[in-house]
C-alpha atoms as a PDB file:
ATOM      1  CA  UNK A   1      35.256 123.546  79.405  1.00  0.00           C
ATOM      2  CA  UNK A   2      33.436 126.305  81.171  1.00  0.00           C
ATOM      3  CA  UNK A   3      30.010 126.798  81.181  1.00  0.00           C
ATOM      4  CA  UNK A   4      28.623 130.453  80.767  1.00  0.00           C
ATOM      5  CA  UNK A   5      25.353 130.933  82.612  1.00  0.00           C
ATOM      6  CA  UNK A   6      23.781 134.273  81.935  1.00  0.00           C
ATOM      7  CA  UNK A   7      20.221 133.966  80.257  1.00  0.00           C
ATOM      8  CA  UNK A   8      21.307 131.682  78.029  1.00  0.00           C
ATOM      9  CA  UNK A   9      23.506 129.250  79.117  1.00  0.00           C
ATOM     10  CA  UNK A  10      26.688 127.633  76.821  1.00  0.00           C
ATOM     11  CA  UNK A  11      29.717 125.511  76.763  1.00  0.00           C
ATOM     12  CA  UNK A  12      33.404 127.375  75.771  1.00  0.00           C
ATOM     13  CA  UNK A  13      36.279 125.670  75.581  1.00  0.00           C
ATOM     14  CA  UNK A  14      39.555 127.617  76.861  1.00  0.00           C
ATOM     15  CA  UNK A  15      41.635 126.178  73.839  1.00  0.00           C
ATOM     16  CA  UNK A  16      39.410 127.960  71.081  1.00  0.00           C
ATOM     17  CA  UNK A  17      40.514 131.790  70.669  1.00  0.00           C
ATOM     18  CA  UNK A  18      37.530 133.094  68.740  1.00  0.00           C
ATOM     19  CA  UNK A  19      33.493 133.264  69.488  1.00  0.00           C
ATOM     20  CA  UNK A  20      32.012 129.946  70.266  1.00  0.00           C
ATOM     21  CA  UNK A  21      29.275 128.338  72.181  1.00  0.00           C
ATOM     22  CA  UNK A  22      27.893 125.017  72.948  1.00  0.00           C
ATOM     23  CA  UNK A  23      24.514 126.083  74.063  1.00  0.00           C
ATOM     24  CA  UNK A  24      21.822 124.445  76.616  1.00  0.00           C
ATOM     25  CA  UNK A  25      18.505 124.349  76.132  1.00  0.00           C
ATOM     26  CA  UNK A  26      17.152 126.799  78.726  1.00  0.00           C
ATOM     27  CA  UNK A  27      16.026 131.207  77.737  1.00  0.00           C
ATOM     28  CA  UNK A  28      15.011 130.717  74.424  1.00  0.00           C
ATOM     29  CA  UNK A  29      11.399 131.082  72.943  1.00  0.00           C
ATOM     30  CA  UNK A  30      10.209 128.305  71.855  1.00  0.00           C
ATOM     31  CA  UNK A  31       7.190 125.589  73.668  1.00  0.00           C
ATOM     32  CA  UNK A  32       7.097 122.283  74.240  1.00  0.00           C
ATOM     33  CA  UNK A  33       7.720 119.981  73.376  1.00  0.00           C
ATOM     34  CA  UNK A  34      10.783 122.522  71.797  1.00  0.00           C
ATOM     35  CA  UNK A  35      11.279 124.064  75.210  1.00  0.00           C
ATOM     36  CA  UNK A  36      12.985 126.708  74.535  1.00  0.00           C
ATOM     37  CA  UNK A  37      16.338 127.106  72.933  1.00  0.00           C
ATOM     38  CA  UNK A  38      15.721 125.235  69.712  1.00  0.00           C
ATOM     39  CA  UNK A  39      17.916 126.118  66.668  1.00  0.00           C
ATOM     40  CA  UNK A  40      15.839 123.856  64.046  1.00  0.00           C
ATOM     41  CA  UNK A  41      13.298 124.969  61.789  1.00  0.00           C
ATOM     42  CA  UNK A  42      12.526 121.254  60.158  1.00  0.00           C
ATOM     43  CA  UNK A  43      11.336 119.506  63.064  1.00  0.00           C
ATOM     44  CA  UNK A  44       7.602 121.226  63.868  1.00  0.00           C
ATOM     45  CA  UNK A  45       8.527 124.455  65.829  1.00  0.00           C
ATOM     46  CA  UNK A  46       7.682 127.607  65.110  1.00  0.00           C
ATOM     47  CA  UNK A  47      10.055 129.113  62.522  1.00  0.00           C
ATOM     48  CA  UNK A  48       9.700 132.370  64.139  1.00  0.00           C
ATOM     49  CA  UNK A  49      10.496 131.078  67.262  1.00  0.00           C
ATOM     50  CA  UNK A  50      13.637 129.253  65.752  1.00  0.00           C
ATOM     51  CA  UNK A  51      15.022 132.792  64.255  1.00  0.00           C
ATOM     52  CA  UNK A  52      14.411 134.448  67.374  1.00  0.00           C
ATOM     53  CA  UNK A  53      16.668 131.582  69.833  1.00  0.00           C
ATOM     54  CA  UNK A  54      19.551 131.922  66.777  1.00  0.00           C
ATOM     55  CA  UNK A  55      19.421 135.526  67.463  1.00  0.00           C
ATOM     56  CA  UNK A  56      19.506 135.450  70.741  1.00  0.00           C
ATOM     57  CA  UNK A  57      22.653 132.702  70.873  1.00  0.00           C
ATOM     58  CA  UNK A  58      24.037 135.392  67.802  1.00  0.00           C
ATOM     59  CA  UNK A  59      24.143 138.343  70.529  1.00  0.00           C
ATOM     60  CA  UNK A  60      25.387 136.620  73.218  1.00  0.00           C
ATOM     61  CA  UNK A  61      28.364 135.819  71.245  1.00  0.00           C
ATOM     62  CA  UNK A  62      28.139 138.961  69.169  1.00  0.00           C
ATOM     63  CA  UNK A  63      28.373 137.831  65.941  1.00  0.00           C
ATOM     64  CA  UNK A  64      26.545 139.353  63.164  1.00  0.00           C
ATOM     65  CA  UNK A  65      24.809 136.274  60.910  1.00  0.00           C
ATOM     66  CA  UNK A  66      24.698 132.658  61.186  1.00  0.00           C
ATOM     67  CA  UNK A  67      25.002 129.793  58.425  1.00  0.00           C
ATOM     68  CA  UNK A  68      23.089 126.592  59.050  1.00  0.00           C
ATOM     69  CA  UNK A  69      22.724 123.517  56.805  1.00  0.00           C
ATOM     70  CA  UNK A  70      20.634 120.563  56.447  1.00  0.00           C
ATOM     71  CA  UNK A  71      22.624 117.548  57.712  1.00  0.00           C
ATOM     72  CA  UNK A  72      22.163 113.976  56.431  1.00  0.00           C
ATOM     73  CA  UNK A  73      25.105 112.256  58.250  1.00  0.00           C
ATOM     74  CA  UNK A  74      27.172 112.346  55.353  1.00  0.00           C
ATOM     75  CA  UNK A  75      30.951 113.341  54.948  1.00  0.00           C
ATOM     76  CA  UNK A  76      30.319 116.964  52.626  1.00  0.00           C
ATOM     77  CA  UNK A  77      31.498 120.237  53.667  1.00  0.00           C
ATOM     78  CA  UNK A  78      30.342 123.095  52.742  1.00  0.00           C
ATOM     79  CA  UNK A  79      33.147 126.737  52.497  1.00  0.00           C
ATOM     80  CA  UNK A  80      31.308 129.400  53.059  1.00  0.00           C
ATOM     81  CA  UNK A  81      30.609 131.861  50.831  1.00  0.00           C
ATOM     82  CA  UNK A  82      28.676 135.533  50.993  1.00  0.00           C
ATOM     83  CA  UNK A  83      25.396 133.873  49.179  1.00  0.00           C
ATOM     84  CA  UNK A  84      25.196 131.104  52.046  1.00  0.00           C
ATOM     85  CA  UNK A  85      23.975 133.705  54.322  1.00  0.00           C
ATOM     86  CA  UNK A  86      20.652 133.801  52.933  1.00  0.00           C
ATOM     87  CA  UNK A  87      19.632 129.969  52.574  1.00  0.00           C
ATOM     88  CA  UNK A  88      20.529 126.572  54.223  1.00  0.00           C
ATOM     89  CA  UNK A  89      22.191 123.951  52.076  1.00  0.00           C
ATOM     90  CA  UNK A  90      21.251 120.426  51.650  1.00  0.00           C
ATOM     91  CA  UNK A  91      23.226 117.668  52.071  1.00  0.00           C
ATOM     92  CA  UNK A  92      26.372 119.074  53.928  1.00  0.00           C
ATOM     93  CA  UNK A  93      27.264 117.778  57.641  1.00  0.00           C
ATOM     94  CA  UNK A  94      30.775 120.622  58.111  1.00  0.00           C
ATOM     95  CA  UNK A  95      30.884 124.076  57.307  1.00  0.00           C
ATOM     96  CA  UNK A  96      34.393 125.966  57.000  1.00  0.00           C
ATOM     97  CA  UNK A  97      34.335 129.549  56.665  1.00  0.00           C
ATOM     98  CA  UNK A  98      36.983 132.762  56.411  1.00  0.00           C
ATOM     99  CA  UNK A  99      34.048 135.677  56.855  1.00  0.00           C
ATOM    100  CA  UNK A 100      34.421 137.141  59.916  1.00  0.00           C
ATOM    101  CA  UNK A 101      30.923 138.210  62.178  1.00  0.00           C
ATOM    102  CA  UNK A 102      29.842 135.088  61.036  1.00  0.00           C
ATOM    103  CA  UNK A 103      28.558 131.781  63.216  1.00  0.00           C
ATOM    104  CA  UNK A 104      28.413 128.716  61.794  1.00  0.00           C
ATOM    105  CA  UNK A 105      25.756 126.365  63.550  1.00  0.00           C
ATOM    106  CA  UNK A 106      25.651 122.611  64.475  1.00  0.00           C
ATOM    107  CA  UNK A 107      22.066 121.263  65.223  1.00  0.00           C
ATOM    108  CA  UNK A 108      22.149 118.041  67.289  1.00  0.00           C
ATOM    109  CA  UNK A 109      20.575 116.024  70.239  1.00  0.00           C
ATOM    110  CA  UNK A 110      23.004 113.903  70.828  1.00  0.00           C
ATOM    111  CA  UNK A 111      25.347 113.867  67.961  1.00  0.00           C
ATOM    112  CA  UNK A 112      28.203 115.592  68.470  1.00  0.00           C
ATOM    113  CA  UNK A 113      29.381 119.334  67.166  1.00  0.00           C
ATOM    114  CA  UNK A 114      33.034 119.679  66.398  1.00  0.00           C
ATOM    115  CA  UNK A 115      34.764 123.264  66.633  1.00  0.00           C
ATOM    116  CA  UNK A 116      37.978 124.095  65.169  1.00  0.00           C
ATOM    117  CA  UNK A 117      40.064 127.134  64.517  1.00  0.00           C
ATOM    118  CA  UNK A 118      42.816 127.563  62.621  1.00  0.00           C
ATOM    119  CA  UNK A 119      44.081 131.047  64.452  1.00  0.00           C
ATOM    120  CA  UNK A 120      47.392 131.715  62.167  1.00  0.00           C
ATOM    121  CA  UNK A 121      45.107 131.187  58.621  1.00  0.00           C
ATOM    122  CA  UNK A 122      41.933 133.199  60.662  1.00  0.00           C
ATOM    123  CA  UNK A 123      39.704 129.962  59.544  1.00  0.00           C
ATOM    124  CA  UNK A 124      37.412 128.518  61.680  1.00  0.00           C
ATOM    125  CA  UNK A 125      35.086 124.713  61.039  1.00  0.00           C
ATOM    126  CA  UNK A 126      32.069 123.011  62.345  1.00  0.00           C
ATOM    127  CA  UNK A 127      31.527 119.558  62.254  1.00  0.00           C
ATOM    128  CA  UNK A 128      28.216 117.378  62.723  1.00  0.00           C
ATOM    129  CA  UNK A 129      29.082 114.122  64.050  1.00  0.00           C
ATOM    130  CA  UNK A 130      27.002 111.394  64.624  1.00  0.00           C
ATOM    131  CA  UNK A 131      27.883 107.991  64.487  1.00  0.00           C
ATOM    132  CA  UNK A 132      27.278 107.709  60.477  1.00  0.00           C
ATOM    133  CA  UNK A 133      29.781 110.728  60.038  1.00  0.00           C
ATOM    134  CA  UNK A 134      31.982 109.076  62.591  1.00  0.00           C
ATOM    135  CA  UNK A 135      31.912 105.852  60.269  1.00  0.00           C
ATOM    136  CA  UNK A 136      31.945 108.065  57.280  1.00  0.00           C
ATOM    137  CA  UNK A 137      35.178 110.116  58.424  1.00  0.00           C
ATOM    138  CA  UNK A 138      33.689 113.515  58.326  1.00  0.00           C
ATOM    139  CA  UNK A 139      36.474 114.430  60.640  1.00  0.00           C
ATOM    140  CA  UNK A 140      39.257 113.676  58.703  1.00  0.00           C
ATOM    141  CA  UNK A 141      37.527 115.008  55.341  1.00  0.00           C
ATOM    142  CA  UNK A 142      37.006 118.470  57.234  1.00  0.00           C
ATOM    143  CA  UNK A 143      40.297 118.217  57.868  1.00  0.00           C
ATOM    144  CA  UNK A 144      41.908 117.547  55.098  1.00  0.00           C
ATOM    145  CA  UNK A 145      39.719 120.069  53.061  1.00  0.00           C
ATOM    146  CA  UNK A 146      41.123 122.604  55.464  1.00  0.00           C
ATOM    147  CA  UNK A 147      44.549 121.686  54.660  1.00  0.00           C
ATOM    148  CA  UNK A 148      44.273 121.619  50.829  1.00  0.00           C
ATOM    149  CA  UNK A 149      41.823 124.914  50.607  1.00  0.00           C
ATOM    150  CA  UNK A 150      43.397 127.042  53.722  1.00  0.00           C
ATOM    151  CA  UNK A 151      46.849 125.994  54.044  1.00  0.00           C
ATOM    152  CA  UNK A 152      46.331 124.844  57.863  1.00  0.00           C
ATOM    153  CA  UNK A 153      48.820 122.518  59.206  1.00  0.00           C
ATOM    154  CA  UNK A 154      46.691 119.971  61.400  1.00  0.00           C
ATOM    155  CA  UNK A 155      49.018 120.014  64.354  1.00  0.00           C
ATOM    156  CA  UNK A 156      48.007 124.029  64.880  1.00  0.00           C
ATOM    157  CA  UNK A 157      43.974 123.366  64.849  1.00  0.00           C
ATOM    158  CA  UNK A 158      42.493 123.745  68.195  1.00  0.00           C
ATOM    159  CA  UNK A 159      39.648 121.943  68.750  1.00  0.00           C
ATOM    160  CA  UNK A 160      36.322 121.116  71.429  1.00  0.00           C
ATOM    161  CA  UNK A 161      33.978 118.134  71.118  1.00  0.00           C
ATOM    162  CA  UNK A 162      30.587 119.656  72.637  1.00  0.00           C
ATOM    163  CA  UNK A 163      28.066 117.577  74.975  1.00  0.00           C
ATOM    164  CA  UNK A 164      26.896 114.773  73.142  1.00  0.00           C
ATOM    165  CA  UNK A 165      25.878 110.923  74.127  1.00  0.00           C
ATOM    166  CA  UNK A 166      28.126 109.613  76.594  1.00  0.00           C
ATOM    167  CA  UNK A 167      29.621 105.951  76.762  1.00  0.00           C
ATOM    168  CA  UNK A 168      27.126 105.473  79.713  1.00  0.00           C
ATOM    169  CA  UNK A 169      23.855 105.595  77.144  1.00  0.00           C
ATOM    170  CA  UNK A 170      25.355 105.318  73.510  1.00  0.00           C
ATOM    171  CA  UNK A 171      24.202 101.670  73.258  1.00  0.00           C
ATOM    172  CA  UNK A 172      24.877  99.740  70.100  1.00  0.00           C
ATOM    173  CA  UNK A 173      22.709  96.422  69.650  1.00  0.00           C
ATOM    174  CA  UNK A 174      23.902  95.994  66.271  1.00  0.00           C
ATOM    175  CA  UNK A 175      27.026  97.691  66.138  1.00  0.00           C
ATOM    176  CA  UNK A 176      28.483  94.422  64.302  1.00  0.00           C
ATOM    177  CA  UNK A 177      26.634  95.530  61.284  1.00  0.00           C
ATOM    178  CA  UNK A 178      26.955  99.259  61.885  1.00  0.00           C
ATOM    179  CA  UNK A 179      30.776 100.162  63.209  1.00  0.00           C
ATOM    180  CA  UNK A 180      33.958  99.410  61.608  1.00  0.00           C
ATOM    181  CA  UNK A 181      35.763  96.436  63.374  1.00  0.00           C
ATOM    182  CA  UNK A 182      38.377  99.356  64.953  1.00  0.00           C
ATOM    183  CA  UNK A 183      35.866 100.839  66.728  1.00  0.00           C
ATOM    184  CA  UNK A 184      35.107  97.642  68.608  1.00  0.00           C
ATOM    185  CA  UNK A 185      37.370  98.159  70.664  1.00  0.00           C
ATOM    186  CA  UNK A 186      36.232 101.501  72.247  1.00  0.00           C
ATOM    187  CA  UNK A 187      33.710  99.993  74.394  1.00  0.00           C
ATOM    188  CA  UNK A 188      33.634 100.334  78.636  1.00  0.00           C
ATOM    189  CA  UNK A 189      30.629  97.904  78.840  1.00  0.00           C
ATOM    190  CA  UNK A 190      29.780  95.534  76.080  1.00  0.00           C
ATOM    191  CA  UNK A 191      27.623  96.850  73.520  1.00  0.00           C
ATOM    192  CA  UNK A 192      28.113 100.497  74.772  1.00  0.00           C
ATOM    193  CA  UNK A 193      30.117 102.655  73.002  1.00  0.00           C
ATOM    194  CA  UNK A 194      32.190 106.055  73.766  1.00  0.00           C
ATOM    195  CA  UNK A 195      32.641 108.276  70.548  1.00  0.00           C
ATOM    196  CA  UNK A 196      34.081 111.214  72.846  1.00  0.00           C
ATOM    197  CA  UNK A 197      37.452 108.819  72.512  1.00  0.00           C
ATOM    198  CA  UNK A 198      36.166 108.070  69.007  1.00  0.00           C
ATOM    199  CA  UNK A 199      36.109 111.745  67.653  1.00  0.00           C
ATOM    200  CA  UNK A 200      39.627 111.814  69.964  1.00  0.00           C
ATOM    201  CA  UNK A 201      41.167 109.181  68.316  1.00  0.00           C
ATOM    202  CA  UNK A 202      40.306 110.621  64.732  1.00  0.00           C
ATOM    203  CA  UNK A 203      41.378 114.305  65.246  1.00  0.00           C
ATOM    204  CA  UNK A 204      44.655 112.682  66.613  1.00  0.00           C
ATOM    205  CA  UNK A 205      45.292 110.657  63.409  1.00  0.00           C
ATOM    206  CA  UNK A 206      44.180 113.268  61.122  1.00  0.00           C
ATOM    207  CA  UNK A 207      47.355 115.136  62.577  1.00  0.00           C
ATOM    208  CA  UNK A 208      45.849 117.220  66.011  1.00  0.00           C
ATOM    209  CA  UNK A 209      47.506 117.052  68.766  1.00  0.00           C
ATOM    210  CA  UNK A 210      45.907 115.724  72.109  1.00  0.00           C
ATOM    211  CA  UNK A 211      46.697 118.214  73.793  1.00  0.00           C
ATOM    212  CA  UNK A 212      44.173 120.605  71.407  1.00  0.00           C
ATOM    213  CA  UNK A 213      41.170 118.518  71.753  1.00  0.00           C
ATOM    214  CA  UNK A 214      39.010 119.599  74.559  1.00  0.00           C
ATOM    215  CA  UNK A 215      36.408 117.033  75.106  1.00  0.00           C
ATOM    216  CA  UNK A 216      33.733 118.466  77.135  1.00  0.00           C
ATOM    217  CA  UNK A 217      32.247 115.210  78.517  1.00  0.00           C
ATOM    218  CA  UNK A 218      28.547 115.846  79.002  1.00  0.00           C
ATOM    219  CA  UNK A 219      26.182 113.695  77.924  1.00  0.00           C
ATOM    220  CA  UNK A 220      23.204 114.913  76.267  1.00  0.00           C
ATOM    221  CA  UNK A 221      20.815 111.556  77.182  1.00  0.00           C
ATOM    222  CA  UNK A 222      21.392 112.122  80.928  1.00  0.00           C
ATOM    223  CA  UNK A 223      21.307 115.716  81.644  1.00  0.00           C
ATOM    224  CA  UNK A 224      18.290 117.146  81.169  1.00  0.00           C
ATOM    225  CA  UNK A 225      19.655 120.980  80.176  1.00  0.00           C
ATOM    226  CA  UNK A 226      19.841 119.241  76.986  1.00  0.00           C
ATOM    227  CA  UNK A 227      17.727 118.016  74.145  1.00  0.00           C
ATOM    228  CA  UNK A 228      18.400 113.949  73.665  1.00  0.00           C
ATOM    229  CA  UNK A 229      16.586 112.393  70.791  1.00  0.00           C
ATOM    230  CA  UNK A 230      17.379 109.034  72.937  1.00  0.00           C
ATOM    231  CA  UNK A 231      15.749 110.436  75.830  1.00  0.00           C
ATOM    232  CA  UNK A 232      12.878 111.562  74.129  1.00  0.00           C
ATOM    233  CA  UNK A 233      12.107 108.484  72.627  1.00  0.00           C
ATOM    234  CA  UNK A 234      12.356 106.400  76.033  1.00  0.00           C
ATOM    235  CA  UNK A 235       9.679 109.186  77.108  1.00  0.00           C
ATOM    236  CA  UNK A 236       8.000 109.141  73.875  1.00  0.00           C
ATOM    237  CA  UNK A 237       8.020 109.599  70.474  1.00  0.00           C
ATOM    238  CA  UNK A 238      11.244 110.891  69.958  1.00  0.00           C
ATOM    239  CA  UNK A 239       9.866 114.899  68.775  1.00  0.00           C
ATOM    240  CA  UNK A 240      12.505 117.258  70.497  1.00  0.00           C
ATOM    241  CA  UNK A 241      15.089 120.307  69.898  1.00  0.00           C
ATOM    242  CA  UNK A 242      17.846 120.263  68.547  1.00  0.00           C
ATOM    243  CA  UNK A 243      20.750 121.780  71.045  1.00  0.00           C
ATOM    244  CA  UNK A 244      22.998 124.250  69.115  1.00  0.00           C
ATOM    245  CA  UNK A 245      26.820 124.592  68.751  1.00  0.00           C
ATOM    246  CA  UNK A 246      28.381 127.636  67.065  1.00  0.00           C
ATOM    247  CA  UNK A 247      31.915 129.242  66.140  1.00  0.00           C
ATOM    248  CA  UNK A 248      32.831 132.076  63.908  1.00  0.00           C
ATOM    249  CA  UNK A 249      35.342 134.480  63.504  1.00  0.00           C
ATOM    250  CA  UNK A 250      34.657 138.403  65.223  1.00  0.00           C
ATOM    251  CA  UNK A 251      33.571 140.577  63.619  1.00  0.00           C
END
């Protein structure tokens, strides 16, 4: 991963041909506590504020319109289509789309956002991934969708996992009840849990190659660039940003 710094600052991943970014929370508009890059309208901030820091992350990758959608952990994905443009579904947790100019946004503080692009089929995906979807296999139902829709082979997506919560502060007290017993095993400390390998270990057995997953291993709790619902709620009472991920094809 390399990480852009001009007034905004964002992630790119070398392995993802088309405009992306996995942006930090520093030059946007917004005021605490949604200081200042915050891409969600649903939380308390400002919602001119919010169109004005999805602008700004629009320019810097120069792309001409954005599609955002209200997540709910679940495993439905949404193809874009020209009427998207002017609302935000409900219910949907990936967005796939074919039109180029446009970004397709992830809001999270400390899920994870998942870009892939398909270059040969000019198809490009965002996943949100937290660890409902993980449980849910929103990876593998993006996936798959982009198989049976677009004609893309797995083994040619190239794909990024953004900063997220790391295995050093994704703590599970009742992960008995919560994770599937295969996930037990993806645990450096007991009780703590890394989804990077997680999200890894999915893409691989939905058919990507390891070698196309760029993982880039920031965690959201412990640097403070980022928004971190955890964080927040060890400070308080959990109101924050939401950090935003985006890919589209150019325009």
């Amino acid at each position: 991963m390399r990480l852009h710094t001009p007034s905004l600052s964002y992630y790119t991943s070398s392995l993802l041909p088309v405009p992306h970014g996995m942006f930090r929370r520093n030059g946007g508009t917004s005021t605490a506590p949604f200081a200042s890059l915050n891409f969600s309208d649903n939380i308390g901030d400002q919602q001119e504020r919010v169109q004005a820091n999805r602008t700004l992350a629009l320019e810097a990758l120069r792309l001409s319109a954005l599609v955002s959608v209200r997540q709910v952990h679940a495993d439905r994905v949404l193809v874009v289509q020209p009427a998207d443009l002017t609302s935000e579904a409900d219910g949907y947790d990936a967005i796939i789309s074919t039109l180029p100019g446009v970004g397709l946004l992830i809001q999270q503080a400390d899920c994870q956002a998942i870009l892939l692009s398909a270059p040969r089929q000019g198809v490009v995906a965002a996943v949100h991934c937290g660890w409902r979807g993980s449980v849910n296999g929103i990876i593998a139902t993006t996936i798959l969708r982009l198989k049976t829709d677009f004609g893309v082979d797995p083994a040619e997506l190239r794909t990024a996992i953004s900063p997220s919560l790391g295995p050093c502060c994704a703590e599970f007290i009742n992960y008995r009840q919560e994770l599937p017993a295969w996930m037990h095993a993806f645990q450096p400390r007991p009780g703590y849990f890394d989804f990077w390998a997680i999200s890894r270990q999915q893409l691989i057995a939905a058919g990507v190659p390891a070698q196309k997953i760029d993982i880039a291993a920031v965690c959201t709790r412990c640097d403070p660039h980022f928004f971190s619902y955890r964080r927040a709620c060890h400070h308080g009472n959990g109101t924050t940003g939401r950090n935003g991920s985006i890919i589209g094809l150019p325009r």
